[in-house]
Structure formats: structure tokens, C-alpha cells
C-alpha atoms as a PDB file:
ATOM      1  CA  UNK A   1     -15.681  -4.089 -10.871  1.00  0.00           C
ATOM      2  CA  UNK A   2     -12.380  -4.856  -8.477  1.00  0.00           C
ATOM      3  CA  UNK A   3     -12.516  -4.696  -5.122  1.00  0.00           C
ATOM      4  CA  UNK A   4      -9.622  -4.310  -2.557  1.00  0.00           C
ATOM      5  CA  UNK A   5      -9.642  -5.651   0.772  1.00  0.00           C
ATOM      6  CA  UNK A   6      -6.635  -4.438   2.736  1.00  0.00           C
ATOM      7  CA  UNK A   7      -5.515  -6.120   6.224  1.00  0.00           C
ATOM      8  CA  UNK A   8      -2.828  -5.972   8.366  1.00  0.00           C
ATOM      9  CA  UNK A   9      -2.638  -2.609  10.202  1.00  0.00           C
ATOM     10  CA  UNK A  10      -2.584  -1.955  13.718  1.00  0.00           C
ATOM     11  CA  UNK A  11      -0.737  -0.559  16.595  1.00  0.00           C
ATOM     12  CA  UNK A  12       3.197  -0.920  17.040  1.00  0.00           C
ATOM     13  CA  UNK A  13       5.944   0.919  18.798  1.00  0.00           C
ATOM     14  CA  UNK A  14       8.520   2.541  17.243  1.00  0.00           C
ATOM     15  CA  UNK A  15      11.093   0.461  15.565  1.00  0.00           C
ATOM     16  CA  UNK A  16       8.856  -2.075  15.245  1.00  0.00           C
ATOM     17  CA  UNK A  17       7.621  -3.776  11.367  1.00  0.00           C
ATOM     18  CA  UNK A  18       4.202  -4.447  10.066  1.00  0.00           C
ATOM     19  CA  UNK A  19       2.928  -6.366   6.732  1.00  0.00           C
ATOM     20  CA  UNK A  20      -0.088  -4.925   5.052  1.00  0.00           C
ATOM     21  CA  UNK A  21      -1.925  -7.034   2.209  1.00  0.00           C
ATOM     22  CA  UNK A  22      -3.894  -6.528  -0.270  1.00  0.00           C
ATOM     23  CA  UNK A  23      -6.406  -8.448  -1.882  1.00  0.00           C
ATOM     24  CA  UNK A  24      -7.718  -7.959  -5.384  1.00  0.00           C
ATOM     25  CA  UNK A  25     -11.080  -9.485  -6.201  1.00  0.00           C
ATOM     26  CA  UNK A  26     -14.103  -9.343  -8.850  1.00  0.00           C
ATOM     27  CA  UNK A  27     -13.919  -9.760 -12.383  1.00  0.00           C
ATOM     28  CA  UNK A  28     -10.789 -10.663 -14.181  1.00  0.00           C
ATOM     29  CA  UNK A  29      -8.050  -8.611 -12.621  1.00  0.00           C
ATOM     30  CA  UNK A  30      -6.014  -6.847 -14.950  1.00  0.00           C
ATOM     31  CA  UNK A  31      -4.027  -3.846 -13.658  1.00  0.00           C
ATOM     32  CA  UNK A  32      -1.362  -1.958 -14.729  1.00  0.00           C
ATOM     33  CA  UNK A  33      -0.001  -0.790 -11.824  1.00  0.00           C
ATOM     34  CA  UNK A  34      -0.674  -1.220  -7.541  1.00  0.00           C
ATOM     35  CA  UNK A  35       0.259   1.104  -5.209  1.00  0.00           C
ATOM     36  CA  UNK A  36      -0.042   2.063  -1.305  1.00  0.00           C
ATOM     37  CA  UNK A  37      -1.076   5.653  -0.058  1.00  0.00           C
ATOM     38  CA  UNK A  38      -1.682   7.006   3.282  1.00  0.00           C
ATOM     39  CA  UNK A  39      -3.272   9.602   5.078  1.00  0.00           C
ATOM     40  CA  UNK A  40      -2.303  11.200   8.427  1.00  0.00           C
ATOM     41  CA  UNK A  41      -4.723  13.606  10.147  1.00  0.00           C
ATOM     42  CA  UNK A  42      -4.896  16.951   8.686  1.00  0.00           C
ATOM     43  CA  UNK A  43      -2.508  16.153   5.976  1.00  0.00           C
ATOM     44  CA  UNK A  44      -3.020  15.544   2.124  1.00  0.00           C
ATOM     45  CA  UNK A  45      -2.875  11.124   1.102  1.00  0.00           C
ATOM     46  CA  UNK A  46       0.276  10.707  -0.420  1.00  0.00           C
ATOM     47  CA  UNK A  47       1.819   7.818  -2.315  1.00  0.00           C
ATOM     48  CA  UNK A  48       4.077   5.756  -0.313  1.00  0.00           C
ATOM     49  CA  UNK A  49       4.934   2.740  -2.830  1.00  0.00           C
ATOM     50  CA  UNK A  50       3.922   1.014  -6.225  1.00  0.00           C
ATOM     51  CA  UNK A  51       4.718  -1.445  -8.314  1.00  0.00           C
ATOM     52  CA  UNK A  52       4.123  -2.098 -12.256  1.00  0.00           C
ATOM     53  CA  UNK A  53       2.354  -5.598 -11.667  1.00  0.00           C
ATOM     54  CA  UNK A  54       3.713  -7.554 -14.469  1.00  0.00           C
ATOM     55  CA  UNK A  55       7.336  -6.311 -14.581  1.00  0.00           C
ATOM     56  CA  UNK A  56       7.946  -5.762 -10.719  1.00  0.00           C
ATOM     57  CA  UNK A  57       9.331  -2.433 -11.262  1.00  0.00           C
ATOM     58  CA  UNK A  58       8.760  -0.038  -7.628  1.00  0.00           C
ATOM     59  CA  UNK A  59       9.181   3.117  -6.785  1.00  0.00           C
ATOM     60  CA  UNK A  60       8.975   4.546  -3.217  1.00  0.00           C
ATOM     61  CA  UNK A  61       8.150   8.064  -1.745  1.00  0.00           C
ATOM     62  CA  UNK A  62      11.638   9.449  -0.082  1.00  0.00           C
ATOM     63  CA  UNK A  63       9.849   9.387   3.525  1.00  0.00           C
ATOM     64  CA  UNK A  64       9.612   5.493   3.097  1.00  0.00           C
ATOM     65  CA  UNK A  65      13.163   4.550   1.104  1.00  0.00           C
ATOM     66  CA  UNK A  66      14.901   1.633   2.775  1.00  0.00           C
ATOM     67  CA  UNK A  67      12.351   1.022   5.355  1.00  0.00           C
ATOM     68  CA  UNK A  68       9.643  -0.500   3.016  1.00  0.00           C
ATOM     69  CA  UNK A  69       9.166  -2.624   0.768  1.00  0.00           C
ATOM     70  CA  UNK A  70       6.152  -3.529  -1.940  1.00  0.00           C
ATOM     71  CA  UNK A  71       5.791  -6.871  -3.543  1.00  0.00           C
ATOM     72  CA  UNK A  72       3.152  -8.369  -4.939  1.00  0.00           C
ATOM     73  CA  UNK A  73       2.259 -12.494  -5.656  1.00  0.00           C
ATOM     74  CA  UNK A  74       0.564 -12.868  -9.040  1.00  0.00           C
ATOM     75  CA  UNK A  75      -0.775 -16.234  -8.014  1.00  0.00           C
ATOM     76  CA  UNK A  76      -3.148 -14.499  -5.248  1.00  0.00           C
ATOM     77  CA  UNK A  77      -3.668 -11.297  -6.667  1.00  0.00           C
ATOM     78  CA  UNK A  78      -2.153  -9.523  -3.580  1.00  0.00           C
ATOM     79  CA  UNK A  79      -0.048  -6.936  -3.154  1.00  0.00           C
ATOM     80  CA  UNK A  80       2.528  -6.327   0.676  1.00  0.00           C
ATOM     81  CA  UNK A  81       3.940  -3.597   2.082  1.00  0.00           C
ATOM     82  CA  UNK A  82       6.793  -4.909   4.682  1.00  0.00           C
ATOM     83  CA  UNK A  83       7.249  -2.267   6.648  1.00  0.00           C
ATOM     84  CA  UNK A  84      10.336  -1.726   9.072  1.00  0.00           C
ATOM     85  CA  UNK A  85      11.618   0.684  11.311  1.00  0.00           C
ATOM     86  CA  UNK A  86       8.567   2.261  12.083  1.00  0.00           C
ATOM     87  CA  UNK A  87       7.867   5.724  12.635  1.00  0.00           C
ATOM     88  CA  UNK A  88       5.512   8.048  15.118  1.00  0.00           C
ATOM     89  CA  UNK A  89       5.179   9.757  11.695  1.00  0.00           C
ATOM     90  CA  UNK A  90       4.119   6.879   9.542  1.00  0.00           C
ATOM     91  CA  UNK A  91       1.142   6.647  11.369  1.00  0.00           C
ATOM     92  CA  UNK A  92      -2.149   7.138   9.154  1.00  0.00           C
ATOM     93  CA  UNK A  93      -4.747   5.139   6.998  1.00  0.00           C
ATOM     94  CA  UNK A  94      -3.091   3.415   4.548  1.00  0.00           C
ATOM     95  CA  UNK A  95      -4.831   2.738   1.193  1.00  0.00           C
ATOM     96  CA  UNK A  96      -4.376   0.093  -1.271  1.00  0.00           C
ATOM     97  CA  UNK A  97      -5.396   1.141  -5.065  1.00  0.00           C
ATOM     98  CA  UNK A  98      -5.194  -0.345  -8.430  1.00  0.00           C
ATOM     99  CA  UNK A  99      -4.468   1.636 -11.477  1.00  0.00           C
ATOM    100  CA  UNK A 100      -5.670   0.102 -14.867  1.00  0.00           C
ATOM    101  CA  UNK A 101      -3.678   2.034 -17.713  1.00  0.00           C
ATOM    102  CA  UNK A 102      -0.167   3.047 -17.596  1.00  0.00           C
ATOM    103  CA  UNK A 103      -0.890   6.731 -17.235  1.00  0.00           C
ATOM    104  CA  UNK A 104      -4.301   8.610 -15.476  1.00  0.00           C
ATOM    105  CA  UNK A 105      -5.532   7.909 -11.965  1.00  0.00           C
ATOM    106  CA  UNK A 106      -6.071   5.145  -9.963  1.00  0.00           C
ATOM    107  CA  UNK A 107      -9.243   3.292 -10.430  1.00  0.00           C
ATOM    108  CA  UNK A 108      -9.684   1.389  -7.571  1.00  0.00           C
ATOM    109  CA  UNK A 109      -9.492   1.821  -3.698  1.00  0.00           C
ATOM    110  CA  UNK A 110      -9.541  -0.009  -0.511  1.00  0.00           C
ATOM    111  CA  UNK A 111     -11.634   0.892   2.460  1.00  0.00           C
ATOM    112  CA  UNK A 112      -8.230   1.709   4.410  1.00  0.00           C
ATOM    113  CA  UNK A 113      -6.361   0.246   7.718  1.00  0.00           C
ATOM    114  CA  UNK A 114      -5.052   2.155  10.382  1.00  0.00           C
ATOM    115  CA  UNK A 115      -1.331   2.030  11.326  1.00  0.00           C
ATOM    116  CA  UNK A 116      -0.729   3.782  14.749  1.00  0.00           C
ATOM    117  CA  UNK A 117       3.255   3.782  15.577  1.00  0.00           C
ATOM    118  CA  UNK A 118       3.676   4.886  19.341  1.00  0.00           C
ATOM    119  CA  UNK A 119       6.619   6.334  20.786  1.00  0.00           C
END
């Protein structure tokens, strides 16, 4: 079993940056892949950023391009999201989860942390 403990959220006007972590725990952590989703009210979760864990490779949703940035450290089994520029419309839960296998869904989730961007 892996568990993720997410921290970092909370409330910040717009224009302003956050850091979200991740922390992977439990038995021998092996994924293939770490990424971070959100959820607004009323709207689907959607995948803002991952990253292949041993190759560093990323990918970002369009929304988020140029604003954030994933990273992970391999020594602490955490994955960031640095986010900048903040939006009223980032605002949601945001959701760490850890894939396994290069293809499928993700296997693991975080409880979630709130981000709240005010105008």
C-alpha cells in the first residue's frame, strides 16, 4: 500500500504563487508516473501536471502551461507543484496520485488540499 500526504494549499490573491508537496509513503515506492489533478465545484477533476518519475519527463494541461511547474526529489519521495501567477480559476482541490505502470489508471490518491485564489 502507498499513501500520499499532500500539503501546501491555501488561500492567495491573484498573481500570487503557491508550492504543493507530496509525500509518498508505505512499502517500497515504485511508480511509474506522479501527477497533480484538481477539482473545482461542479466541474469534472482534470489533470493539471505529471511527471515520469525516473526520467523527469512532464507534461502540463494547456490551462496551467508556463505558470506551473512539477518536479519531484527522488531522495524524499516527493513530488511539487510551483505554482505562479495564480488564477480566480485555479481554485479547487488539488490531488496528488501515483500511477504504477506506464499505461492504465492511477493507483493511488491523496486526501486533497484546497487552493482558493481571490480576486
Amino acid at each position: 500500500q502507498v499513501q500520499l500526504v499532500e500539503s501546501g494549499g491555501g488561500l492567495v490573491q491573484a498573481g500570487g504563487s503557491l508550492k504543493l508537496s507530496c509525500a509518498a509513503s508505505g512499502r517500497t515506492f515504485s511508480s511509474y508516473a506522479m501527477g497533480w489533478f484538481r477539482q473545482a465545484p461542479g466541474k469534472e477533476r482534470e489533470l493539471v501536471a505529471n511527471i515520469i518519475w525516473s526520467a523527469g519527463i512532464t507534461n502540463y494541461a494547456d490551462s496551467v502551461k508556463g505558470r506551473f511547474t512539477i518536479s519531484r526529489d527522488n531522495a524524499k519521495n516527493t513530488v511539487y507543484l510551483q505554482m505562479n501567477s495564480l488564477k480566480p480559476e485555479d481554485t479547487a482541490v488539488y490531488y496528488c496520485a501515483a500511477r504504477l505502470h506506464r499505461w492504465g489508471p492511477y493507483d493511488y490518491w491523496g486526501q486533497g488540499t484546497q487552493v482558493t485564489v481571490s480576486s
